[in-house]
Protein backbone atom coordinates (compact mmCIF):
# COMPACT_ATOMS: atom_id res chain seq x y z
CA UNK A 1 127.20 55.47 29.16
CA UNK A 2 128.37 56.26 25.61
CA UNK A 3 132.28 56.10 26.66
CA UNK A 4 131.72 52.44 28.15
CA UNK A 5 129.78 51.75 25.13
CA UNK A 6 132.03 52.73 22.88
CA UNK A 7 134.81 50.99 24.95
CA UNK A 8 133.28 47.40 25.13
CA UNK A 9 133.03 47.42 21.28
CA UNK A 10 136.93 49.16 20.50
CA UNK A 11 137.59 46.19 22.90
CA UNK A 12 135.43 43.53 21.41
CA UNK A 13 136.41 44.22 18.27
CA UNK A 14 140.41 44.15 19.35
CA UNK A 15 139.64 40.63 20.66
CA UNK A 16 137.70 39.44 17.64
CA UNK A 17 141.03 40.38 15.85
CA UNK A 18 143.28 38.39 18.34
CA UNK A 19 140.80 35.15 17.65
CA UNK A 20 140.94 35.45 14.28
CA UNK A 21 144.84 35.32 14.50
CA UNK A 22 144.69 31.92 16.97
CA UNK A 23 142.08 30.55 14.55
CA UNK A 24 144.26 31.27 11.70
CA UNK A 25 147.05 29.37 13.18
CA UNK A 26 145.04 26.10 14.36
CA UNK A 27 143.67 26.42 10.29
CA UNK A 28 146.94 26.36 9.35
CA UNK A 29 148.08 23.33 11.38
CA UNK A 30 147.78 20.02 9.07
CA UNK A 31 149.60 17.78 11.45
CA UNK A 32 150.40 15.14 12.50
CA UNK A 33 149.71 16.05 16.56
CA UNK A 34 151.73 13.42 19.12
CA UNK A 35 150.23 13.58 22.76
CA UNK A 36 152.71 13.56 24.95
CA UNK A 37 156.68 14.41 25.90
CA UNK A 38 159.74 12.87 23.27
CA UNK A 39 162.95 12.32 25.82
CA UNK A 40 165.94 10.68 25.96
CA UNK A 41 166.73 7.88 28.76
CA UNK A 42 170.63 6.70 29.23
CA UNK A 43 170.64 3.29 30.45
CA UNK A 44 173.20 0.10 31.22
CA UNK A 45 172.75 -2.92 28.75
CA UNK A 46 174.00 -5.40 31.50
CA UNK A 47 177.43 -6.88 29.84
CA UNK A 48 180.34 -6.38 31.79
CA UNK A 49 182.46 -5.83 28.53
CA UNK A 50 180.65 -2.76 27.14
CA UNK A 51 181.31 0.57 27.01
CA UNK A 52 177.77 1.75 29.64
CA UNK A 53 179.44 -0.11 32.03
CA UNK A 54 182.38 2.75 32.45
CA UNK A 55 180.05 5.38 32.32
CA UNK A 56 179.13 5.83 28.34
CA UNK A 57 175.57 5.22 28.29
CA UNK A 58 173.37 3.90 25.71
CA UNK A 59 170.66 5.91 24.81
CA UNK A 60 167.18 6.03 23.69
CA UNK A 61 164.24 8.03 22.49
CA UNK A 62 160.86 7.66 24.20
CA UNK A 63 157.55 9.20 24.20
CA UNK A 64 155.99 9.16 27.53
CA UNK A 65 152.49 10.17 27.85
CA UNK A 66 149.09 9.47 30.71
CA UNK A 67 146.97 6.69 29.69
CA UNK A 68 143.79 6.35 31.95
CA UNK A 69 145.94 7.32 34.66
CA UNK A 70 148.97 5.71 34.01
CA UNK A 71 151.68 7.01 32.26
CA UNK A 72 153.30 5.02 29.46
CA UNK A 73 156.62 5.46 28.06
CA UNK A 74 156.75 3.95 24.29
CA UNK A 75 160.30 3.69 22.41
CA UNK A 76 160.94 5.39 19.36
CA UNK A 77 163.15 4.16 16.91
CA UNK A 78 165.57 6.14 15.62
CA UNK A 79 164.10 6.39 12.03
CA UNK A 80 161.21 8.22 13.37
CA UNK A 81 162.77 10.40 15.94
CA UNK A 82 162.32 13.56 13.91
CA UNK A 83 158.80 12.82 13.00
CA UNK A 84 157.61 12.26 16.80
CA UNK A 85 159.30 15.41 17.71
CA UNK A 86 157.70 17.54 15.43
CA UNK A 87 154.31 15.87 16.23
CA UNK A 88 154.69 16.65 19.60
CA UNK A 89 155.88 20.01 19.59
CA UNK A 90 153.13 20.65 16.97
CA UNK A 91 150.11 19.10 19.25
CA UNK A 92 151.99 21.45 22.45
CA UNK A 93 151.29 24.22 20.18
CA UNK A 94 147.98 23.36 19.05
CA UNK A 95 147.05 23.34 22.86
CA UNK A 96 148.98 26.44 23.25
CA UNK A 97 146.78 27.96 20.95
CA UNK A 98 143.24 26.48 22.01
CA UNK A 99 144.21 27.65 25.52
CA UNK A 100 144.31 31.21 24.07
CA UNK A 101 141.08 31.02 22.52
CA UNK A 102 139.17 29.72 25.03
CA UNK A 103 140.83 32.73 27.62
CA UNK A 104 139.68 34.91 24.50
CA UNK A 105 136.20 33.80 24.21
CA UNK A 106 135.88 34.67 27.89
CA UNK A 107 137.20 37.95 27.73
CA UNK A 108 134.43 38.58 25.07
CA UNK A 109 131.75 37.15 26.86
CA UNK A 110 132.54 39.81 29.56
CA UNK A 111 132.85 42.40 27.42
CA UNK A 112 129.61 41.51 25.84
CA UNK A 113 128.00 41.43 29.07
CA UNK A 114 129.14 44.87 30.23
CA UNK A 115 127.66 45.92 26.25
CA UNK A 116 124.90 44.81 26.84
CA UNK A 117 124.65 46.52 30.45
CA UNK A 118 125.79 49.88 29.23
CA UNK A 119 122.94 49.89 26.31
CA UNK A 120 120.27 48.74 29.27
CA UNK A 121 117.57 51.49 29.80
CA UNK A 122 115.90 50.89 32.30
CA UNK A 123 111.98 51.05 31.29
CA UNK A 124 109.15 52.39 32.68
CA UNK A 125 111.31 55.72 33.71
CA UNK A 126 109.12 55.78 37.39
CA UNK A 127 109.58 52.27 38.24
CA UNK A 128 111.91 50.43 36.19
CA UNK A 129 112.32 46.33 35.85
CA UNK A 130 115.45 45.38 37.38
CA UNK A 131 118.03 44.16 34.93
CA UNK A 132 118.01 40.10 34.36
CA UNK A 133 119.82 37.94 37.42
CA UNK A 134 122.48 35.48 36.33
CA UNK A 135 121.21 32.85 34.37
CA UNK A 136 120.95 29.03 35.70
CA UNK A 137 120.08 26.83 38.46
CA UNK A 138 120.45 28.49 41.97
CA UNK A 139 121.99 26.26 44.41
CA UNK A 140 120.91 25.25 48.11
CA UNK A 141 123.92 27.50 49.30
CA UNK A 142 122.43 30.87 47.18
CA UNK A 143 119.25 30.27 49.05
CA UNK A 144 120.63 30.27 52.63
CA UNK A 145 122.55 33.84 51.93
CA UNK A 146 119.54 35.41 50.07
CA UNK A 147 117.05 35.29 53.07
């Protein structure tokens, strides 16, 4: 008992650590955060004189992102190309980074679990309570396998 004890909180206390780094960075973020992806498209203006239509091009910045299940592509001019791509690759991080604390925060949730499991004595010594059942509602399918 005392070496998975001792184990859950060396690990707990490893993890707190790691949070406090990812919180540290999403403190540190001041933004602006862009949803979605910054691209460039090549396309053909339609005159028959210009250069696209011998292969050169034109080009254009977009940022394409799901609205309500469609996806929208919005064109970004070139004075603001640098500020959308920053925003965007600062809101990928920021998600990044809540990803990691929310996989964090369930790692510690274990870990408190089995704490809490390895400090459980099991009283009276002759008869003991059984430890606590998962918590919540029990569904029609639990039912049908318990009995």
């Amino acid at each position: 008992m005392a070496e998975t004890t001792s184990r859950s909180r060396q690990q707990l206390r490893q993890l707190g650590e790691a949070q406090q780094r990812q919180l540290e960075l999403l403190l540190g973020e001041h933004g602006p955060l862009i949803r979605g992806s910054f691209g460039t498209r090549a396309r053909k203006c339609g005159k028959p004189t210009c250069r696209c239509a011998q292969g050169a091009l034109h080009e254009s910045k977009y940022l394409t992102a799901s609205d309500d299940g469609r996806v929208r592509q919005v064109h970004v001019p070139a004075a603001d190309e640098a500020k959308v791509a920053d925003g965007v690759w600062r809101y990928r991080r920021f998600c990044r980074t809540r990803k990691k604390l929310a996989e964090l925060a369930k790692r510690q949730l274990a870990l408190v679990d089995a704490l809490g499991r390895s400090l459980l004595e099991p009283y009276p010594p002759d008869d003991p309570i059984p430890p606590a059942q998962k918590r919540g509602r029990r569904r029609a399918s639990d039912d049908a396998h318990q009995g």
